[in-house]
N, C-alpha and C. Protein backbone atom coordinates (compact mmCIF):
# COMPACT_ATOMS: atom_id res chain seq x y z
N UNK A 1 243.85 -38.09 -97.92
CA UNK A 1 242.40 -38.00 -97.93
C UNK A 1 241.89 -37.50 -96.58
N UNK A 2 240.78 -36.77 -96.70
CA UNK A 2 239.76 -36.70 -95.15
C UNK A 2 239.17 -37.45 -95.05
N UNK A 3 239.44 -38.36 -93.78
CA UNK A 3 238.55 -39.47 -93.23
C UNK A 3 237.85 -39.25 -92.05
N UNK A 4 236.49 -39.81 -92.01
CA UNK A 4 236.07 -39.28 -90.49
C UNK A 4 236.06 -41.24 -90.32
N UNK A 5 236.46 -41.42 -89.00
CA UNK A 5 236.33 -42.50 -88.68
C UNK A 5 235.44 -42.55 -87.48
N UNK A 6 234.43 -43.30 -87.72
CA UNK A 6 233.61 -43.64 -86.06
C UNK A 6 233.69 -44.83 -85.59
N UNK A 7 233.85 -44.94 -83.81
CA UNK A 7 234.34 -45.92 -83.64
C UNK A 7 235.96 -45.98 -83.01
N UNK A 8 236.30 -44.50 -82.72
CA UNK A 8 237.87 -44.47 -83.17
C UNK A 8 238.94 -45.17 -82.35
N UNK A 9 238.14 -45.26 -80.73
CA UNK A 9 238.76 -45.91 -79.57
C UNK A 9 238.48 -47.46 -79.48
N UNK A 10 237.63 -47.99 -80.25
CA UNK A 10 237.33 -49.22 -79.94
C UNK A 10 238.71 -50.33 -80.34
N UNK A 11 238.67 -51.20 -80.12
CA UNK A 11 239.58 -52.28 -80.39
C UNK A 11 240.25 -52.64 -81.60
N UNK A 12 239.36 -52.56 -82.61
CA UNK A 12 239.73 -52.35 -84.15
C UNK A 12 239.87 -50.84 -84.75
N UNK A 13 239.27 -49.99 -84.14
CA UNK A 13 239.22 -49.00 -84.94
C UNK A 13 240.67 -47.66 -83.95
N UNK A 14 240.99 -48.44 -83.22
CA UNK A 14 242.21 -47.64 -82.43
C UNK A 14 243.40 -48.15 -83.61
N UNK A 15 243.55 -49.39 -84.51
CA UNK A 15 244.56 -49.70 -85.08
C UNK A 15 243.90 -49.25 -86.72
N UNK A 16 242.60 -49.01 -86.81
CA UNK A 16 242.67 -48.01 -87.91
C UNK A 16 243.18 -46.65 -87.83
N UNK A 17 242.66 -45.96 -87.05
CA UNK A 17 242.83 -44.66 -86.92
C UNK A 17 244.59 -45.02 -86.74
N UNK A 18 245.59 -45.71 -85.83
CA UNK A 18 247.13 -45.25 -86.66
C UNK A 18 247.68 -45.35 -88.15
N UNK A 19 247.11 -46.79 -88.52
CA UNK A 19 247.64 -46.85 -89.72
C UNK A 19 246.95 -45.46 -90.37
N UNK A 20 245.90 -45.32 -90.83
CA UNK A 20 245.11 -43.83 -91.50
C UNK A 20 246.30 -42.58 -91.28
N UNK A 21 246.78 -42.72 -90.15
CA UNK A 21 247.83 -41.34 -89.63
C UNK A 21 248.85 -41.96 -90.05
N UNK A 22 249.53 -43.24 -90.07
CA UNK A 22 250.67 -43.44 -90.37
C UNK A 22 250.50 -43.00 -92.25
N UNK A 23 249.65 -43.23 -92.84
CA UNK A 23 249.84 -43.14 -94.47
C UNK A 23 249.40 -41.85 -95.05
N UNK A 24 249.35 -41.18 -93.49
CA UNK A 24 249.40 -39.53 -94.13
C UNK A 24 247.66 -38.85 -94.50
N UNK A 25 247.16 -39.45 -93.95
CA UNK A 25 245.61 -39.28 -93.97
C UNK A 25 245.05 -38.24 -93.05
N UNK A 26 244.31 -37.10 -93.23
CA UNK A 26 243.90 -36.08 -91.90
C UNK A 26 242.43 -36.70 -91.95
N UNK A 27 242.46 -37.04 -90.59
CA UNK A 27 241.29 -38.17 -89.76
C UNK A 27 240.53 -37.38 -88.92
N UNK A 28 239.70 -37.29 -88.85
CA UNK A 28 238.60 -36.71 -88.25
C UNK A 28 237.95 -38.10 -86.79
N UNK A 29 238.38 -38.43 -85.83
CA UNK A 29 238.00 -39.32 -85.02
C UNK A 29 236.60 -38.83 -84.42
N UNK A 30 235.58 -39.90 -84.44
CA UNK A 30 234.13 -39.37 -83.81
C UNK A 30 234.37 -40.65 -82.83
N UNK A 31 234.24 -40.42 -81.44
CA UNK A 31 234.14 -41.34 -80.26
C UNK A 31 233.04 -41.11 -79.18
N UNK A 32 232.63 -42.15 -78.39
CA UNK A 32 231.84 -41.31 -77.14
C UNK A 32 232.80 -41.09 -76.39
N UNK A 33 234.27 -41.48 -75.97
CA UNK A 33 235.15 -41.33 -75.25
C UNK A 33 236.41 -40.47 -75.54
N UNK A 34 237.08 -39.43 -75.61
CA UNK A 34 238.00 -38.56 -76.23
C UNK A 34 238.70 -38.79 -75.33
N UNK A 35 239.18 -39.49 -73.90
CA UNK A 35 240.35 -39.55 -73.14
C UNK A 35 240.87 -40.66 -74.07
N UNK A 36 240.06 -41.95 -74.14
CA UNK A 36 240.62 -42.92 -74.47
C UNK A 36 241.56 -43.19 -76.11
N UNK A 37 241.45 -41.57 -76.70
CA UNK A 37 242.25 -41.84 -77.76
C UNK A 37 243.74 -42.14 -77.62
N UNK A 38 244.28 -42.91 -78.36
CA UNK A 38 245.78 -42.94 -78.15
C UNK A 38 246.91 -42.34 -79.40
N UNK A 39 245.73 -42.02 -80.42
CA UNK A 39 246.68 -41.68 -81.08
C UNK A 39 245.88 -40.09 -81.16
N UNK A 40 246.90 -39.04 -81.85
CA UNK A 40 246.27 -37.56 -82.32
C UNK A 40 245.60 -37.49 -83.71
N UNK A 41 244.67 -37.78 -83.66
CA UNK A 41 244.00 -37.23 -85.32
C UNK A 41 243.81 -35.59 -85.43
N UNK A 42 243.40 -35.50 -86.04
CA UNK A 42 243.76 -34.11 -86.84
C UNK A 42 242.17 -33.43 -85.69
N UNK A 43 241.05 -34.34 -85.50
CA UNK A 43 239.93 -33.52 -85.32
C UNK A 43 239.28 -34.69 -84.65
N UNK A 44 238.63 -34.07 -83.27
CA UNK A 44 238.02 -34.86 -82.75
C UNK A 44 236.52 -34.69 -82.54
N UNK A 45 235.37 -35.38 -82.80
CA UNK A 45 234.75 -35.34 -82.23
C UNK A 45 233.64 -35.89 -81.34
N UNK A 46 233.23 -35.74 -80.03
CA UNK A 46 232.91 -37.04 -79.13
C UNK A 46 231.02 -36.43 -78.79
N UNK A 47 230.87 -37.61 -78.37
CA UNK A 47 229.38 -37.86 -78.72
C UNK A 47 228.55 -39.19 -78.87
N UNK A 48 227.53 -39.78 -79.04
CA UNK A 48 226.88 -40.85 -79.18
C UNK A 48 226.80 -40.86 -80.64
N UNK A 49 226.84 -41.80 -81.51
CA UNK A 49 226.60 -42.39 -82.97
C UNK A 49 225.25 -41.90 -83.04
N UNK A 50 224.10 -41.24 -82.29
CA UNK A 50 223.05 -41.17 -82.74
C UNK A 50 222.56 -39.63 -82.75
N UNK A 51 223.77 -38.87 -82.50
CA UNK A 51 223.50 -37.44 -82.20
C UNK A 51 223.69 -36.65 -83.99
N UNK A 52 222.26 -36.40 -84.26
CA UNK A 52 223.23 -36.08 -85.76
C UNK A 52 223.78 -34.85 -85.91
N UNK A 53 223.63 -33.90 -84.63
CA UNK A 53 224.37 -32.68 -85.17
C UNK A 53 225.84 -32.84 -84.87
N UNK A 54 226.13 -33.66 -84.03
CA UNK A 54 227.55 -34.19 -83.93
C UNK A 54 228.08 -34.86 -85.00
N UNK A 55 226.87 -35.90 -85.64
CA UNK A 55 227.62 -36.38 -86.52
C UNK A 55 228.19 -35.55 -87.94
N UNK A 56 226.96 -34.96 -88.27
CA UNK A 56 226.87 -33.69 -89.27
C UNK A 56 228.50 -32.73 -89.24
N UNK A 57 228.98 -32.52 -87.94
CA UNK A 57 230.61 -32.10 -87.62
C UNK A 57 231.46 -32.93 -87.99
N UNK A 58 231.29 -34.02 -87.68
CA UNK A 58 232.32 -35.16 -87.92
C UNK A 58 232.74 -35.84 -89.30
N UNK A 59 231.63 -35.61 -90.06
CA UNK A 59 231.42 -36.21 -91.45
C UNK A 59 231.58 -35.23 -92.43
N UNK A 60 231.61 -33.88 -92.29
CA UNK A 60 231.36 -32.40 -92.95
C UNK A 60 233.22 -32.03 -93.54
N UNK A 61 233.14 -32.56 -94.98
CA UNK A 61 234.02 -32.32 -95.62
C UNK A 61 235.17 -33.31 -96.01
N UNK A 62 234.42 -34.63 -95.27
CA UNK A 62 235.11 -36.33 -95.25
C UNK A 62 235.09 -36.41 -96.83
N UNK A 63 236.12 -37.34 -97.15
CA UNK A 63 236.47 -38.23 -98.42
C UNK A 63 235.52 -39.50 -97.96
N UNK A 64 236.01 -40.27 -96.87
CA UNK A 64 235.34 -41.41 -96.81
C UNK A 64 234.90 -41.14 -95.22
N UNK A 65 233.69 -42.46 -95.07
CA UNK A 65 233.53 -42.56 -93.46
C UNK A 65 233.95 -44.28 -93.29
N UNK A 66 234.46 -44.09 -92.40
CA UNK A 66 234.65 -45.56 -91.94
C UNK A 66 233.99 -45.80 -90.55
N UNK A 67 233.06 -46.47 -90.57
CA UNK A 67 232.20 -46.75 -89.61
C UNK A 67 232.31 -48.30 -88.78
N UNK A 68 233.20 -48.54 -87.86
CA UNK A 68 233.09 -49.87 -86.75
C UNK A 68 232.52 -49.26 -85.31
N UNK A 69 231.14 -49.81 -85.73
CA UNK A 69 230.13 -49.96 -84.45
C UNK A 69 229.39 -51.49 -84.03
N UNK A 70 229.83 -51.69 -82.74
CA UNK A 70 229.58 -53.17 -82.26
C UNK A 70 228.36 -52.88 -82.58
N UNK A 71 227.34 -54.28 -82.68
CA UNK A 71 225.88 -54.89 -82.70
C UNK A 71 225.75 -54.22 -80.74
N UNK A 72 224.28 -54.08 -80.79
CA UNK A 72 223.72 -53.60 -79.69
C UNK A 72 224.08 -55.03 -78.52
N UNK A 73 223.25 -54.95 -77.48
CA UNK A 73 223.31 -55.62 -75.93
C UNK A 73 221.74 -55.72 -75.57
N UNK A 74 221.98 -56.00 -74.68
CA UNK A 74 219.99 -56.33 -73.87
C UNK A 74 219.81 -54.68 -73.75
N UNK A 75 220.68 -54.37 -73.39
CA UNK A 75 220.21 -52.57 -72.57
C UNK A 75 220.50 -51.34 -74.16
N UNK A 76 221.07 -51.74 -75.06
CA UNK A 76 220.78 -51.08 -76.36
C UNK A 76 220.69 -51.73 -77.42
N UNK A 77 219.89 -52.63 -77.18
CA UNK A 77 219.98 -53.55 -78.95
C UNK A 77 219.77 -53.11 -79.99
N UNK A 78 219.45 -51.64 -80.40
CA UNK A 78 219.29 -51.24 -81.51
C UNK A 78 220.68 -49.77 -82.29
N UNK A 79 221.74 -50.13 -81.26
CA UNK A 79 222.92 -49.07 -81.08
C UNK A 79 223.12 -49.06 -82.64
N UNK A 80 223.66 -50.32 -83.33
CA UNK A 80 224.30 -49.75 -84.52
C UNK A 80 223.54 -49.40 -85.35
N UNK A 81 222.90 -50.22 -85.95
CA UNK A 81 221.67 -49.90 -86.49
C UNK A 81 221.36 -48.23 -86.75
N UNK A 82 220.95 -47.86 -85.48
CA UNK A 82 220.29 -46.37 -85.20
C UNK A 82 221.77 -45.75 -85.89
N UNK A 83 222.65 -45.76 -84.88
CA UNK A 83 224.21 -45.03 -85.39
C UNK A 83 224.66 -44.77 -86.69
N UNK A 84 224.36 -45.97 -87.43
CA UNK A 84 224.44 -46.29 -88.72
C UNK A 84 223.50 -45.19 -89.62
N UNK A 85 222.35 -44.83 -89.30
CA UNK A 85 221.04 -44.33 -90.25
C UNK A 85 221.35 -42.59 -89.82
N UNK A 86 222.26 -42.63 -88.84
CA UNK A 86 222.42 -41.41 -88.68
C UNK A 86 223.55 -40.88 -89.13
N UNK A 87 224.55 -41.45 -89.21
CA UNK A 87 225.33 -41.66 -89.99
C UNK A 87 225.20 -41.36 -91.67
N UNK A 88 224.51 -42.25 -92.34
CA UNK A 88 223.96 -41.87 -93.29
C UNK A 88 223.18 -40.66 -93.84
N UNK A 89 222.23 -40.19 -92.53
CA UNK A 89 221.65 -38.94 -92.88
C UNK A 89 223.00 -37.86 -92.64
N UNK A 90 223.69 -37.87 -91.87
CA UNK A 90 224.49 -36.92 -92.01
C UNK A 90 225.42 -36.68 -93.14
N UNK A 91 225.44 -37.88 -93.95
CA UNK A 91 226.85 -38.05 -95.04
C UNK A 91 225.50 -37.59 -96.24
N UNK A 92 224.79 -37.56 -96.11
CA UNK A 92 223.64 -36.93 -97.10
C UNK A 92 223.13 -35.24 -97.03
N UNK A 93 223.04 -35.38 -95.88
CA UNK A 93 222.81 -33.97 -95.50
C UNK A 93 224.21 -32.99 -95.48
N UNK A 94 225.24 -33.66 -95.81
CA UNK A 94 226.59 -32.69 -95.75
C UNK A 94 227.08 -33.17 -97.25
N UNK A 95 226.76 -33.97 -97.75
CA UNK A 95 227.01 -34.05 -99.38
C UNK A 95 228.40 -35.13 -99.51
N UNK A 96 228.60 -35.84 -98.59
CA UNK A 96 229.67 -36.82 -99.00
C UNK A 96 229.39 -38.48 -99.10
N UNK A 97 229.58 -39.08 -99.72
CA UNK A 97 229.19 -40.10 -100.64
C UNK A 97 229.68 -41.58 -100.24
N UNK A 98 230.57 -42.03 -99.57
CA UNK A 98 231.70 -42.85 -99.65
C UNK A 98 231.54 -43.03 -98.00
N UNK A 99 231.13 -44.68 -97.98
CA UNK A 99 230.95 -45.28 -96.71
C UNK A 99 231.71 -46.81 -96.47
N UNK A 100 231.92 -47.28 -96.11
CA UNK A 100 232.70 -48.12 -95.34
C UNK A 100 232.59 -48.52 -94.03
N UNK A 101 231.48 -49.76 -94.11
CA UNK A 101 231.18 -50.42 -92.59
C UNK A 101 231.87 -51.59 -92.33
N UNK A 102 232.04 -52.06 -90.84
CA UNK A 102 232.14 -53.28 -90.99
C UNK A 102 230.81 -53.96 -90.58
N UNK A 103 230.93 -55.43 -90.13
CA UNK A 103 230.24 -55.98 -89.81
C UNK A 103 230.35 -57.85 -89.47
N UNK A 104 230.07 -58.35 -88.26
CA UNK A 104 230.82 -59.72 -88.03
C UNK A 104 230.46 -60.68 -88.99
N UNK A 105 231.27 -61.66 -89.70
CA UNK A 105 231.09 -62.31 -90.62
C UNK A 105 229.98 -63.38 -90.37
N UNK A 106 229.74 -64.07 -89.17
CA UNK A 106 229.17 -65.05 -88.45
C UNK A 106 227.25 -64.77 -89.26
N UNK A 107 227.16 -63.49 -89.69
CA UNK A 107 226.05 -63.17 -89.80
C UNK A 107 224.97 -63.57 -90.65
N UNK A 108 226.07 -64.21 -91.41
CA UNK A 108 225.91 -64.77 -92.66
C UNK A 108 226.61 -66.38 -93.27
N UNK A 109 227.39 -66.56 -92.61
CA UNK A 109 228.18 -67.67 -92.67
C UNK A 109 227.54 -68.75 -92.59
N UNK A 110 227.50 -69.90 -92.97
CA UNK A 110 227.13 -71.58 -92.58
C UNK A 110 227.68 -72.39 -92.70
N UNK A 111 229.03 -72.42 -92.32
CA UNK A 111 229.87 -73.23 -91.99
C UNK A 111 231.05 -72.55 -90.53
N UNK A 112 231.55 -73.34 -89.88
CA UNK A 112 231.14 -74.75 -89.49
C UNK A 112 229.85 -74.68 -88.40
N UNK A 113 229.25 -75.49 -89.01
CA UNK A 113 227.23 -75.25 -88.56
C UNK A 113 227.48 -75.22 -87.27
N UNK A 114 227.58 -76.18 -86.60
CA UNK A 114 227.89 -76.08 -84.90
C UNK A 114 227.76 -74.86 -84.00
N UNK A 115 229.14 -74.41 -84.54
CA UNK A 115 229.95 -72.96 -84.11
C UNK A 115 228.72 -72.02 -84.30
N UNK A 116 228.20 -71.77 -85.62
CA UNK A 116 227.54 -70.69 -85.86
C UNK A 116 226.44 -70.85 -85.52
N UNK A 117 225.91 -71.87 -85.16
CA UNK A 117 224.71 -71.89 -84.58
C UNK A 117 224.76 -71.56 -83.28
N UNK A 118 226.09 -71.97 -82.34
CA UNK A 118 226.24 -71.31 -81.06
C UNK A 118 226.07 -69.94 -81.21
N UNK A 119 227.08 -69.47 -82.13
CA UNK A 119 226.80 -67.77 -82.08
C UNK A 119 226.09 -67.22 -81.96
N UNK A 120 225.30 -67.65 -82.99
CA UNK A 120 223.55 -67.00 -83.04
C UNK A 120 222.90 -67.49 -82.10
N UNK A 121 223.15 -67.57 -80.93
CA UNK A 121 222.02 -68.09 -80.10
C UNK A 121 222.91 -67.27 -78.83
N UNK A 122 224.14 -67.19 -78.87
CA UNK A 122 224.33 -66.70 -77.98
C UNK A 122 225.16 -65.24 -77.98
N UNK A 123 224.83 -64.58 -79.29
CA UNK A 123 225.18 -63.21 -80.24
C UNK A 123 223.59 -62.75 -80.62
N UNK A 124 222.87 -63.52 -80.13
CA UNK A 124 221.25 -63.06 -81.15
C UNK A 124 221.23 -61.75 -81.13
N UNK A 125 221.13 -60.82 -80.18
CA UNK A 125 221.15 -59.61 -80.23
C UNK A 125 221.69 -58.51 -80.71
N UNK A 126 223.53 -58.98 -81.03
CA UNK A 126 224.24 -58.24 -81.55
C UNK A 126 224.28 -58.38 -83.15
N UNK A 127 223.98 -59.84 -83.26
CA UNK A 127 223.65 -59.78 -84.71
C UNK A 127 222.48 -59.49 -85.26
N UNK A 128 221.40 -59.38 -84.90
CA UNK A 128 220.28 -58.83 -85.35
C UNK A 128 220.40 -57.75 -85.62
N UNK A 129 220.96 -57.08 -84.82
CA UNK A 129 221.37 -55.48 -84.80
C UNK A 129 222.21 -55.06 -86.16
N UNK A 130 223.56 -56.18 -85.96
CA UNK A 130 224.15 -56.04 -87.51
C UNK A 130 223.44 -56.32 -88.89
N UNK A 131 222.33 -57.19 -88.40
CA UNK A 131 221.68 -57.38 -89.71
C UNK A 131 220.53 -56.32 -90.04
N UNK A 132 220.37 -55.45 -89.28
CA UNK A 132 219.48 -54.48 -89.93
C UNK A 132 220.54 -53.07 -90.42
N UNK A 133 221.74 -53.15 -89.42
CA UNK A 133 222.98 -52.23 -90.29
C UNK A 133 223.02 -52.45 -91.55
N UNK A 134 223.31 -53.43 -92.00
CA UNK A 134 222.93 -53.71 -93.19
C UNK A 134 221.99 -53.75 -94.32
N UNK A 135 220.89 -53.80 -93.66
CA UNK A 135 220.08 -54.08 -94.78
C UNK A 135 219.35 -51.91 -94.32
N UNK A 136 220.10 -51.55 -93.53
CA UNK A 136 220.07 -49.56 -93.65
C UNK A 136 221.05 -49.57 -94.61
N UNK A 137 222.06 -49.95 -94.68
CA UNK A 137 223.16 -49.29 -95.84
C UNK A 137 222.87 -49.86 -97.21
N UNK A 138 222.29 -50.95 -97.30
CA UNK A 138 222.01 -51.94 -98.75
C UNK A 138 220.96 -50.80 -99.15
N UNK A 139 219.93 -50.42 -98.50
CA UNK A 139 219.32 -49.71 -99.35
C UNK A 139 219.12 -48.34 -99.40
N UNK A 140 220.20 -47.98 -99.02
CA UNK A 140 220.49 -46.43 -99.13
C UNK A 140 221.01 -45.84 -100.39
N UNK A 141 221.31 -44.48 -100.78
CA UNK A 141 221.86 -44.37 -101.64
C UNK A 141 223.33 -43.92 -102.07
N UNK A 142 224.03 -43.90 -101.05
CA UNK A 142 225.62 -44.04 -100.90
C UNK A 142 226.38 -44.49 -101.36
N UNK A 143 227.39 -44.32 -101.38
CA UNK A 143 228.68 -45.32 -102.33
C UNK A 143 229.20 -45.89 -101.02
N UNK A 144 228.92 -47.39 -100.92
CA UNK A 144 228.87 -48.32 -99.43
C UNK A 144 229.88 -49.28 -100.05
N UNK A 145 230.34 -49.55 -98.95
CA UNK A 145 231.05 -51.26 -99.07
C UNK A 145 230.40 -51.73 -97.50
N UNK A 146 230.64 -52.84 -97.45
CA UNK A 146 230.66 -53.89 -96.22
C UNK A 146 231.62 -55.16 -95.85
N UNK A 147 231.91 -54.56 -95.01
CA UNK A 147 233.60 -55.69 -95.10
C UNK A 147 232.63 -56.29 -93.70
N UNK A 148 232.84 -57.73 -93.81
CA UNK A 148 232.31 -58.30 -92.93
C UNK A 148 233.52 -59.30 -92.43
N UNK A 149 233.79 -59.38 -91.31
CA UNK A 149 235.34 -59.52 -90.29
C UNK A 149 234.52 -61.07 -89.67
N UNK A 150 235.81 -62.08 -89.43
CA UNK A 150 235.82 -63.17 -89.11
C UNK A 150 237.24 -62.79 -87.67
N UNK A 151 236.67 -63.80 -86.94
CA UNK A 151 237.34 -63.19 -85.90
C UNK A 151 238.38 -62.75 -85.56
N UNK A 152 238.26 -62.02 -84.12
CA UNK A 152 239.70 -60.71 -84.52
C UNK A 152 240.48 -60.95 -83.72
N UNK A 153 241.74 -60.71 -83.66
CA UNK A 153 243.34 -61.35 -82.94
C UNK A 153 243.31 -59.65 -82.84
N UNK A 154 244.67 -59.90 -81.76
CA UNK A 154 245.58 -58.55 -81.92
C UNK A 154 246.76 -59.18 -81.65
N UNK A 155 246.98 -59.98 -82.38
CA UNK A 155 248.30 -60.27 -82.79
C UNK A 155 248.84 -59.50 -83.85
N UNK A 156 250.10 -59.67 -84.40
CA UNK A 156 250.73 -58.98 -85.11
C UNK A 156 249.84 -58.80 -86.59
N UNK A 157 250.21 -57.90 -87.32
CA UNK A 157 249.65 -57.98 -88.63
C UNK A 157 251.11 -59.51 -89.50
N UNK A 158 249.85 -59.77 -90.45
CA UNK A 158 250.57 -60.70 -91.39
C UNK A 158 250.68 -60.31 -92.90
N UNK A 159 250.29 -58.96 -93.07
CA UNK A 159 250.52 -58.18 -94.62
C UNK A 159 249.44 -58.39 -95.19
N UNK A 160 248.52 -59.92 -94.89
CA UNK A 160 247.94 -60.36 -96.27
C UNK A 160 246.53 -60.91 -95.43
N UNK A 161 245.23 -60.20 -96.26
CA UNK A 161 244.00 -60.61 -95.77
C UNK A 161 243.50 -61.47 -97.14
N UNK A 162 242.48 -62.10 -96.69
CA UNK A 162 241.91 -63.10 -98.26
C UNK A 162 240.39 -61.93 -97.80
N UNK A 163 240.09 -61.63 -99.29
CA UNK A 163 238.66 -60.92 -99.43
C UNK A 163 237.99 -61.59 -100.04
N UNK A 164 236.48 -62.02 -99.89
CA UNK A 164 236.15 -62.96 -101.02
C UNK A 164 234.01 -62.05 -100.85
N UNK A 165 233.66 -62.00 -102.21
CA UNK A 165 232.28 -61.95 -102.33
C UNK A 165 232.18 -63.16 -101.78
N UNK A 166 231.96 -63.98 -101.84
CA UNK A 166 231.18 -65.15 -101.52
C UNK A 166 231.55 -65.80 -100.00
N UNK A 167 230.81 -66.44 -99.79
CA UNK A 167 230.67 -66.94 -98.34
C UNK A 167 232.14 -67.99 -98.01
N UNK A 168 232.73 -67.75 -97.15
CA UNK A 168 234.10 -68.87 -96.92
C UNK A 168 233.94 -70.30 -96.42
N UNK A 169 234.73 -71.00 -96.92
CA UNK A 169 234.89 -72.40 -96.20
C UNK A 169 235.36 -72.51 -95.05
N UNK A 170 236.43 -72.58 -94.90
CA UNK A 170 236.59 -72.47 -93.18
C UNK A 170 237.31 -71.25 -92.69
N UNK A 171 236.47 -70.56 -92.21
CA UNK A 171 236.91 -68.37 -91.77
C UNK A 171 238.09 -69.21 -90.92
N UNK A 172 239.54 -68.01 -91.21
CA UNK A 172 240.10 -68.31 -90.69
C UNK A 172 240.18 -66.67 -89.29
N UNK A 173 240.77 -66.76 -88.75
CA UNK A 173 241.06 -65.40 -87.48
C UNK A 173 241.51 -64.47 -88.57
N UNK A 174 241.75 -63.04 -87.94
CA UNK A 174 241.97 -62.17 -88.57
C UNK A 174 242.66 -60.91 -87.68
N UNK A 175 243.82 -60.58 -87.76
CA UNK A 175 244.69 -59.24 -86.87
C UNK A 175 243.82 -58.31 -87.11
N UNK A 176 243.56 -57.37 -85.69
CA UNK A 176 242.68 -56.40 -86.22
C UNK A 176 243.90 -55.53 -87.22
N UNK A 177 245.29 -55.42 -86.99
CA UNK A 177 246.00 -54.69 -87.81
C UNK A 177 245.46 -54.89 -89.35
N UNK A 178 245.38 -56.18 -89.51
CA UNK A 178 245.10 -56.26 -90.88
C UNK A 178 243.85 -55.93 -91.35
N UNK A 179 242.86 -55.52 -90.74
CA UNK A 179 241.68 -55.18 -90.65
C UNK A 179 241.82 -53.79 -91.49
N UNK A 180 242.72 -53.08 -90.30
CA UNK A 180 243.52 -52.01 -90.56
C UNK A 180 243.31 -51.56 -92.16
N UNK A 181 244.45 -52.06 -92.44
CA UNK A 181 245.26 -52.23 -93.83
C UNK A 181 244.00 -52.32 -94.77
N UNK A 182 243.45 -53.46 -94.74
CA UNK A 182 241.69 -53.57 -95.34
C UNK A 182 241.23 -52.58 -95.73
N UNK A 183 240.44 -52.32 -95.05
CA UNK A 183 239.75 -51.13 -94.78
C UNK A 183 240.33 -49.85 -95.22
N UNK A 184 241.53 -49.44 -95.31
CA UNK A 184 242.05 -47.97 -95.73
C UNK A 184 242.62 -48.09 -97.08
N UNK A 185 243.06 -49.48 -97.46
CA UNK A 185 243.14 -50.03 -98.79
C UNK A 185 241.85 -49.86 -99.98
N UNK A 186 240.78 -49.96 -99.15
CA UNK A 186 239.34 -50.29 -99.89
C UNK A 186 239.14 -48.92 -100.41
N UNK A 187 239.46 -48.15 -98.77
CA UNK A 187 239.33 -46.73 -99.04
C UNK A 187 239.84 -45.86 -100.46
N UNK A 188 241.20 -46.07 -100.06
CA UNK A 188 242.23 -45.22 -101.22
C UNK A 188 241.65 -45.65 -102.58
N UNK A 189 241.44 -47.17 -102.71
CA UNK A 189 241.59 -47.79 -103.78
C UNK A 189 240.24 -47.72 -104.81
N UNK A 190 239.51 -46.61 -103.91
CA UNK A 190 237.97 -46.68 -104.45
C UNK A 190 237.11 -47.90 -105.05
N UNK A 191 237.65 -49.00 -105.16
CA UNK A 191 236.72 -50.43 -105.43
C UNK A 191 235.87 -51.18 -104.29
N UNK A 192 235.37 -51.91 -104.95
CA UNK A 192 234.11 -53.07 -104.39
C UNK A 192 233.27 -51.74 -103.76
N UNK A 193 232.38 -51.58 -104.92
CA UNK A 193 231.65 -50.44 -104.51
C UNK A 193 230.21 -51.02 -104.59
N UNK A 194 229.35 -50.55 -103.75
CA UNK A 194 228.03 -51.38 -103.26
C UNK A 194 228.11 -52.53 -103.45
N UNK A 195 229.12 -53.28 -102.63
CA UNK A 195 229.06 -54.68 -102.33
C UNK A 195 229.42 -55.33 -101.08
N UNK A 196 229.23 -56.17 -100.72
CA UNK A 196 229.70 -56.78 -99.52
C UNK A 196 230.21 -57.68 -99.47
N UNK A 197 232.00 -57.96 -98.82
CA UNK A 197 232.82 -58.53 -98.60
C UNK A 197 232.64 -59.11 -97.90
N UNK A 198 233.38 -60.28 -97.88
CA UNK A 198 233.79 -61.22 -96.36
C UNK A 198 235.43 -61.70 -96.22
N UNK A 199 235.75 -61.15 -95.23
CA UNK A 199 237.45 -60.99 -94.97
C UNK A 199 238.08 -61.81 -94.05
N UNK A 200 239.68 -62.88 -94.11
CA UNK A 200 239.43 -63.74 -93.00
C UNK A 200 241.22 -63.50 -93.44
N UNK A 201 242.07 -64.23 -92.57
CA UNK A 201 243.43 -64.48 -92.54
C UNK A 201 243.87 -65.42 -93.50
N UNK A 202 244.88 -65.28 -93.54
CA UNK A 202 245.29 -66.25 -94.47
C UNK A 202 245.94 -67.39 -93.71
């Protein structure tokens, strides 16, 4: 398949973009940073998530987009969000259909109350940000998923992620490898289409 992946250097999306190359996939990487790639995708292109004639290159002739963009900061709180809508206009304006975000599970979660109430108080920003990513892709007209990630290890992969519609009992950690696997699985496999997941370790 052609994948454009954005996001390609970041922490999770450096162990997408190998597996994608390891299973024979020509990847299109969109980064603001092009030193920091480590692996060779087929096509690079670097830039801010909000530039759409960049993105319009990057997305132009994709099967799928796979999009991991952190929640904003004090000095850009509105990064993904924006990234995201441009994103979208470009996968519209170039005619390809098939999106794939993530997004931190915490966003939505209520259990264990404590914890997540820390988060949100001390994530407010980044999750606000994720929560309007979302509610840009919920009502767009794309063929979307939303895998929403419980926290991330880079420990080894363990083969096996639990996916569940519904909200989890106790999120367990999660390899970004297996994140990996997730995500390019969802891809190939064309299912859970306009819906949103929540993904944790087993």
């Amino acid at each position: 398949m052609n994948i454009t992946l954005i996001g390609s250097t970041g922490r999770t999306g450096r162990y997408v973009l190998a597996e994608a190359l390891r299973r024979g996939h020509r990847v299109t990487a969109f980064t603001r940073n092009a030193a920091a790639l480590e692996a060779r995708p087929h096509a690079v292109v670097e830039g801010d998530g909000r530039d759409l004639e960049k993105m319009r290159t990057a997305v132009a002739d994709a099967d799928a987009v796979i999009s991991i963009i952190n929640g904003g900061d004090s000095r850009d709180p509105h990064r993904a969000a924006e990234a995201t809508r441009t994103v979208m206009r470009a996968m519209t304006e170039t005619g390809v259909e098939r999106l794939i975000v993530t997004t931190p599970y915490p966003i939505v979660a209520r259990r264990p109350f404590l914890l997540i109430w820390l988060l949100h108080r001390l994530l407010a920003t980044q999750y606000a940000d994720a929560r309007d990513l979302e509610q840009a892709v919920t009502t767009g007209d794309l063929d979307w998923t939303i895998v929403r990630l419980t926290r991330l290890t880079d420990r080894p992969a363990t083969g096996t992620a639990v996916i569940r519609r519904e909200l989890l009992g106790t999120p367990r950690s999660l390899t970004r490898a297996d994140v990996a696997t997730t995500l390019l699985d969802i891809v190939q496999e064309g299912h859970l289409s306009r819906v949103a997941v929540n993904v944790q370790g087993r």
